[in-house]
C-alpha atoms as a PDB file:
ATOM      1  CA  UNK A   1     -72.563  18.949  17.351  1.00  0.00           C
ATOM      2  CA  UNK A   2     -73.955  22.209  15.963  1.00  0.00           C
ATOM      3  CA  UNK A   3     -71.954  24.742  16.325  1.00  0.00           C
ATOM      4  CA  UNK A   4     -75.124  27.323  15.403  1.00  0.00           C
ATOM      5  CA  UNK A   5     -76.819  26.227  18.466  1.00  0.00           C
ATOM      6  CA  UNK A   6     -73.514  25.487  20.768  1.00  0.00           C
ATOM      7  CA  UNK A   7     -70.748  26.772  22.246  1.00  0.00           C
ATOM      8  CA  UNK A   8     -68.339  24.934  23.922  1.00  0.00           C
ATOM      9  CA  UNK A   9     -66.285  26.988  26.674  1.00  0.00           C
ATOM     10  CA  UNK A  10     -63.006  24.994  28.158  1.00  0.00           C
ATOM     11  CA  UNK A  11     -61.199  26.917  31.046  1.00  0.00           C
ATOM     12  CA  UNK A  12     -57.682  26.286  30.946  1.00  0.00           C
ATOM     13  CA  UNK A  13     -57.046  26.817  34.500  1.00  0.00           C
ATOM     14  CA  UNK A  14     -53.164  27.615  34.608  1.00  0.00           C
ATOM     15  CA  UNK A  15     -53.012  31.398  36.427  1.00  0.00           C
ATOM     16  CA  UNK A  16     -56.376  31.215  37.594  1.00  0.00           C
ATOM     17  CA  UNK A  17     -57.727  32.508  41.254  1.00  0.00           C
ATOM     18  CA  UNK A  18     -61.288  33.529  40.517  1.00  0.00           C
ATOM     19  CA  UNK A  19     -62.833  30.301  38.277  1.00  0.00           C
ATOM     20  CA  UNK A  20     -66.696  31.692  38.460  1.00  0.00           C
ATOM     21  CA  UNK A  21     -65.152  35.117  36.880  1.00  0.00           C
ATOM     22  CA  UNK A  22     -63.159  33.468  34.727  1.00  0.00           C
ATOM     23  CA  UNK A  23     -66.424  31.238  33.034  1.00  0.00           C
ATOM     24  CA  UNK A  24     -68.578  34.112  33.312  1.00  0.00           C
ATOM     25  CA  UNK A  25     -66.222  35.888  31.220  1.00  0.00           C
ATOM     26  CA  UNK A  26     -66.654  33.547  28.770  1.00  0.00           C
ATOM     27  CA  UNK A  27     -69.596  32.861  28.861  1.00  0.00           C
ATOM     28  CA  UNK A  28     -70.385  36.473  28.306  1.00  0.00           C
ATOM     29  CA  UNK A  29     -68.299  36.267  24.786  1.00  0.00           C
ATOM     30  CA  UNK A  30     -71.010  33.023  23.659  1.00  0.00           C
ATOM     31  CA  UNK A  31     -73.462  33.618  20.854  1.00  0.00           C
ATOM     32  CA  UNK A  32     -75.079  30.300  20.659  1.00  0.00           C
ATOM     33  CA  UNK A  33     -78.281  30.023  22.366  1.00  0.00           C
ATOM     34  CA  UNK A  34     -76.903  26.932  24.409  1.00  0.00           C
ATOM     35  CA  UNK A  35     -73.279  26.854  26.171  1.00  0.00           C
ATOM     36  CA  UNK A  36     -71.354  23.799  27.202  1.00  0.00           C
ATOM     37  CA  UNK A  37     -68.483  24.133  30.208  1.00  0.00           C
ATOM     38  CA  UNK A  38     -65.759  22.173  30.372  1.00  0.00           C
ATOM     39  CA  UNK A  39     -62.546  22.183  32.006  1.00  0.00           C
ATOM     40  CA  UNK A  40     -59.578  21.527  30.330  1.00  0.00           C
ATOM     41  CA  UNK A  41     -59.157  18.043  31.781  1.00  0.00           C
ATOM     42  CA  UNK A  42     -62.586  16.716  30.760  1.00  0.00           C
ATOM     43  CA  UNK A  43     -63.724  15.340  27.230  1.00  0.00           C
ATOM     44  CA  UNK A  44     -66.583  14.485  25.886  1.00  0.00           C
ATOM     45  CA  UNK A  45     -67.592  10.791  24.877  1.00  0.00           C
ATOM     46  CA  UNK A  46     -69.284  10.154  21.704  1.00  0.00           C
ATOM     47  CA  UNK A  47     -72.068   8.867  23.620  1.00  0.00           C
ATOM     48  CA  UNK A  48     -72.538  12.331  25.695  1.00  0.00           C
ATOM     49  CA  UNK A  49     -72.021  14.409  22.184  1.00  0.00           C
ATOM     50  CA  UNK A  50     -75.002  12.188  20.879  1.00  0.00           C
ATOM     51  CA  UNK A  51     -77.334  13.104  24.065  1.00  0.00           C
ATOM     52  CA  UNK A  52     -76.386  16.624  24.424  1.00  0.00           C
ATOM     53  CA  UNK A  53     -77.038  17.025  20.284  1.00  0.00           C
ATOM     54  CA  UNK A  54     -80.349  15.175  21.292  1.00  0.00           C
ATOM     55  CA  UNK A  55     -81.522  17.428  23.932  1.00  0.00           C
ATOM     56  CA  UNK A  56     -80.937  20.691  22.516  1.00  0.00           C
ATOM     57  CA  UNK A  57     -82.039  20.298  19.536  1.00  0.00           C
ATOM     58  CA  UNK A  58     -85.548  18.116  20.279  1.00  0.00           C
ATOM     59  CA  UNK A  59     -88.155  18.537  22.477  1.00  0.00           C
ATOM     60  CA  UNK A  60     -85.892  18.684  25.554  1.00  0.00           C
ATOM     61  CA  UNK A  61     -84.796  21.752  24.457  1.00  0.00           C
ATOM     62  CA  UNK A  62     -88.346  23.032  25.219  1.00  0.00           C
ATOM     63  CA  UNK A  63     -88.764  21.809  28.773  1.00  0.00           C
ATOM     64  CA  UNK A  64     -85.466  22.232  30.162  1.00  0.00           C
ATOM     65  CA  UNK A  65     -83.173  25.521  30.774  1.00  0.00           C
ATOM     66  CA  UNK A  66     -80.429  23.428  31.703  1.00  0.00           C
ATOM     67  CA  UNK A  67     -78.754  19.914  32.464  1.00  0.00           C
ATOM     68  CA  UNK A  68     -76.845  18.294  35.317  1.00  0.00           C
ATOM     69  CA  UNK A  69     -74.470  16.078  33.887  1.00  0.00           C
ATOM     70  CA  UNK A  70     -72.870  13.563  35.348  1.00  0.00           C
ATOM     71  CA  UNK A  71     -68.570  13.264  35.612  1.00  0.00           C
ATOM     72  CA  UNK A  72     -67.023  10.117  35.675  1.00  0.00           C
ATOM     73  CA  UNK A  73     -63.746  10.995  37.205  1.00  0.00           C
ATOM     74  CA  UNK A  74     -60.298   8.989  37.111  1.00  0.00           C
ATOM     75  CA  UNK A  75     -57.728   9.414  39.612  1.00  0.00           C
ATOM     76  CA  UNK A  76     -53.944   7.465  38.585  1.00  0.00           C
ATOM     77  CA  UNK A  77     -55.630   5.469  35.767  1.00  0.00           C
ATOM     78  CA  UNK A  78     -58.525   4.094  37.571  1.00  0.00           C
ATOM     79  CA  UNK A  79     -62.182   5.171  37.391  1.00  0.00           C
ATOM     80  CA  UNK A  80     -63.880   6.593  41.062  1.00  0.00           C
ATOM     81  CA  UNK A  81     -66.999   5.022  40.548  1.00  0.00           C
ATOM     82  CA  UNK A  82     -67.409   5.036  44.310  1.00  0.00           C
ATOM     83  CA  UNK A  83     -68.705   7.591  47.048  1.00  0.00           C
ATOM     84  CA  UNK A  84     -69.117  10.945  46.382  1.00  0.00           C
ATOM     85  CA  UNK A  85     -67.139  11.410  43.079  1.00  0.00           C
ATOM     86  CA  UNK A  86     -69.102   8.386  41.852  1.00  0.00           C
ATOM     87  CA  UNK A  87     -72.693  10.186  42.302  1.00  0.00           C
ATOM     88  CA  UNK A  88     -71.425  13.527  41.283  1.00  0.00           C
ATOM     89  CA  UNK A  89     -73.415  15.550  38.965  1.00  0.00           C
ATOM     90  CA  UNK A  90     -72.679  18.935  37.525  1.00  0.00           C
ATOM     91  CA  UNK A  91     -74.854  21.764  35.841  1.00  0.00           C
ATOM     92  CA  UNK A  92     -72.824  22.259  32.875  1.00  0.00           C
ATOM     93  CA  UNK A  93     -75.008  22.705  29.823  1.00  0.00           C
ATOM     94  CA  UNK A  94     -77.566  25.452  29.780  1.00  0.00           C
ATOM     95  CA  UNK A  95     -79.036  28.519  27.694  1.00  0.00           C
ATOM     96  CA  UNK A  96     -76.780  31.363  26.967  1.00  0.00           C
ATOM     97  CA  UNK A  97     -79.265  33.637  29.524  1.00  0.00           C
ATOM     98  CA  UNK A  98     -79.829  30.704  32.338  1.00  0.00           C
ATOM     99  CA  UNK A  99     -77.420  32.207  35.104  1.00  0.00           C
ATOM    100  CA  UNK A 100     -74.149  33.247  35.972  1.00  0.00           C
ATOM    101  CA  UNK A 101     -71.208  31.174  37.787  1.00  0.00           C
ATOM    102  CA  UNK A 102     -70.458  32.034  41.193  1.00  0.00           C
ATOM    103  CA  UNK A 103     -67.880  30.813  43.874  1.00  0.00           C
ATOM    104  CA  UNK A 104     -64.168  31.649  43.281  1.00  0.00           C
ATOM    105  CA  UNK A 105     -63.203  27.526  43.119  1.00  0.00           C
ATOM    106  CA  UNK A 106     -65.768  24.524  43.664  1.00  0.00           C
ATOM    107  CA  UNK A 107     -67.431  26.900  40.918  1.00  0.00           C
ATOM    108  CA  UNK A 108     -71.892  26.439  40.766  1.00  0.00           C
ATOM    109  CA  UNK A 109     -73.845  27.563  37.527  1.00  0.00           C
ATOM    110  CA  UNK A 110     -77.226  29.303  39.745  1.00  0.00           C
ATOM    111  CA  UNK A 111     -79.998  30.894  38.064  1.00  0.00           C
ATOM    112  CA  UNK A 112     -80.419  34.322  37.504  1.00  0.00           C
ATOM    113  CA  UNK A 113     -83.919  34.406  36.782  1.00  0.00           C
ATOM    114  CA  UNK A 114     -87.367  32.392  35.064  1.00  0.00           C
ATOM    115  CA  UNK A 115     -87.149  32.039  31.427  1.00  0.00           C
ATOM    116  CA  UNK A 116     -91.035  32.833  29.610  1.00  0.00           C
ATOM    117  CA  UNK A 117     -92.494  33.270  32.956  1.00  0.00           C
ATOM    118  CA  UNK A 118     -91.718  30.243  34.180  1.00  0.00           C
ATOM    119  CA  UNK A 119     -89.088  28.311  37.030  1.00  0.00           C
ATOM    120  CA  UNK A 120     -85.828  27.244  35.500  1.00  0.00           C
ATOM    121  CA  UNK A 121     -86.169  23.319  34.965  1.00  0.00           C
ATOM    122  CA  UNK A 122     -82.849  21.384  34.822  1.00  0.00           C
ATOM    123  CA  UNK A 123     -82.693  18.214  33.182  1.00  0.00           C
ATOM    124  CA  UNK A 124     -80.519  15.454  33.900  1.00  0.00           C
ATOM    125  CA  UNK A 125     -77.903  13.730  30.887  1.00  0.00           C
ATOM    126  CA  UNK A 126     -76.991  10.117  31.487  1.00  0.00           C
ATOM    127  CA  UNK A 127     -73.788   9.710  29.978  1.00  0.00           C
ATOM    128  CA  UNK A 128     -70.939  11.202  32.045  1.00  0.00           C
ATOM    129  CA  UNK A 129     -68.154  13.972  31.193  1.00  0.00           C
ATOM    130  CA  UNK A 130     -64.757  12.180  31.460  1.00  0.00           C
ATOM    131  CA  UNK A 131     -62.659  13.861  34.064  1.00  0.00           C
ATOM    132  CA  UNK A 132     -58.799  13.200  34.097  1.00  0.00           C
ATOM    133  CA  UNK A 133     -57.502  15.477  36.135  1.00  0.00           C
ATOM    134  CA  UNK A 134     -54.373  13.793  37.897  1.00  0.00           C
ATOM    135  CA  UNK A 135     -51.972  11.528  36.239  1.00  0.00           C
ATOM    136  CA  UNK A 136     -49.417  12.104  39.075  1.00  0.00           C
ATOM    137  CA  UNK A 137     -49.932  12.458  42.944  1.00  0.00           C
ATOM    138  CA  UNK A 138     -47.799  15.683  42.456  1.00  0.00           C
ATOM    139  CA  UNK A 139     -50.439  17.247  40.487  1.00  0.00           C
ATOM    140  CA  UNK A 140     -53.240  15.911  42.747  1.00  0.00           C
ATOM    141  CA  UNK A 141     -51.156  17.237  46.069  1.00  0.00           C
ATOM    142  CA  UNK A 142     -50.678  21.009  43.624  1.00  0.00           C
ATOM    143  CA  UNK A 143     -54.623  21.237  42.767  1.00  0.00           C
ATOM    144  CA  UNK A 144     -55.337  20.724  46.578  1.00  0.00           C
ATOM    145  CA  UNK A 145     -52.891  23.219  47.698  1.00  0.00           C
ATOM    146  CA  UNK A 146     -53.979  25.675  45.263  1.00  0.00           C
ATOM    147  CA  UNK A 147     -57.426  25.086  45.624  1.00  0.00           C
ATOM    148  CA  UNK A 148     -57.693  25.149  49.805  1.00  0.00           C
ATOM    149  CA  UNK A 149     -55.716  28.296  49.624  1.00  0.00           C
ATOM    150  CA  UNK A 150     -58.983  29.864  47.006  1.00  0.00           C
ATOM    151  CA  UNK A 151     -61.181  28.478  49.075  1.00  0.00           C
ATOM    152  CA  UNK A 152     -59.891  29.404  52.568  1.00  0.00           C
ATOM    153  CA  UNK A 153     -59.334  33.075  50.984  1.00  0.00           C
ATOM    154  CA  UNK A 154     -62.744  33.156  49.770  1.00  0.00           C
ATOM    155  CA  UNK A 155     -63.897  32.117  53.143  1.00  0.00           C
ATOM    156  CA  UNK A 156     -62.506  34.837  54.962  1.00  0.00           C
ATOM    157  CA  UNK A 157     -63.519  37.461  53.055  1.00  0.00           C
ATOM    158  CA  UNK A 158     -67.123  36.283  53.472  1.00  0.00           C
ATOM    159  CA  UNK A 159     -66.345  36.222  57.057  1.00  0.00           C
ATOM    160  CA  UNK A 160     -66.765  32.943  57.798  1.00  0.00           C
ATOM    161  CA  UNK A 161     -64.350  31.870  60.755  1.00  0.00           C
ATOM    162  CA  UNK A 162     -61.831  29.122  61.234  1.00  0.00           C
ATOM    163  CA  UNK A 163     -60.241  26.657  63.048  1.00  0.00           C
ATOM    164  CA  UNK A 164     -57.666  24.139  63.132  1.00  0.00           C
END
């Protein structure tokens, strides 16, 4: 891929409580007119490389501000290609200016405005990002700990009540 026309931003997520501040951070440091986000337990396939080359540099790269891609994730060895992981797309390619990241953890790439006067449009890739993220239940039980404790912090300070 071209690095002239790409950056590729990986968050290494060890020490991390605010993941939208952490990519916008980032994202702020890219000079590439298009930026790729990935997390340090996803790769790329050659496949996806070939698409995303494909639709930033041809005439996708005229329609579209952004594009969804798919993650295929594995959980213990084995592919989810099942239920909600197996349907799960992701905005995670998109101009340098499209929008900002917001949401401490479960992290969404929104819009911050119309690019030449007109709506954002967001493609969609077809090859997936590869998504290993737990090769032991420890680590699975960890990210769920850690990530219900962001998420149930970020709830309450947007005042949003709970309940066991």
């Amino acid at each position: 891929m071209d690095k002239s026309v790409l950056t590729i931003i990986t968050l290494n997520s060890p020490g991390i409580t605010d993941f939208a501040m952490a990519r916008n951070a980032l994202l702020a440091k890219a000079k590439t007119p298009w930026v790729l986000f990935l997390d340090s337990d996803e790769t790329l396939s050659s496949a996806l490389e070939s698409e995303i080359d494909l639709a930033i540099n041809h005439e996708p790269s005229t329609i579209y501000s952004a594009f969804a891609i798919p993650r295929l994730d594995t959980f213990l060895g084995r592919e989810l290609k099942h239920g909600e992981t197996g349907s799960a797309q992701f905005v995670r390619l998109a101009r340098r200016d499209y929008g900002l990241w917001i949401r401490p953890v479960h992290e969404v790439l929104v819009p911050v405005g119309a690019r030449h006067g007109s709506p954002a449009k967001i493609g969609v890739l077809k090859n997936p990002i590869l998504h290993t993220p737990h090769p032991t239940i420890a680590s699975f039980l960890d990210k769920i700990n850690l990530y219900s404790t962001l998420e149930a912090d970020y709830r309450f300070k947007q005042g949003i009540k709970s309940s066991l």
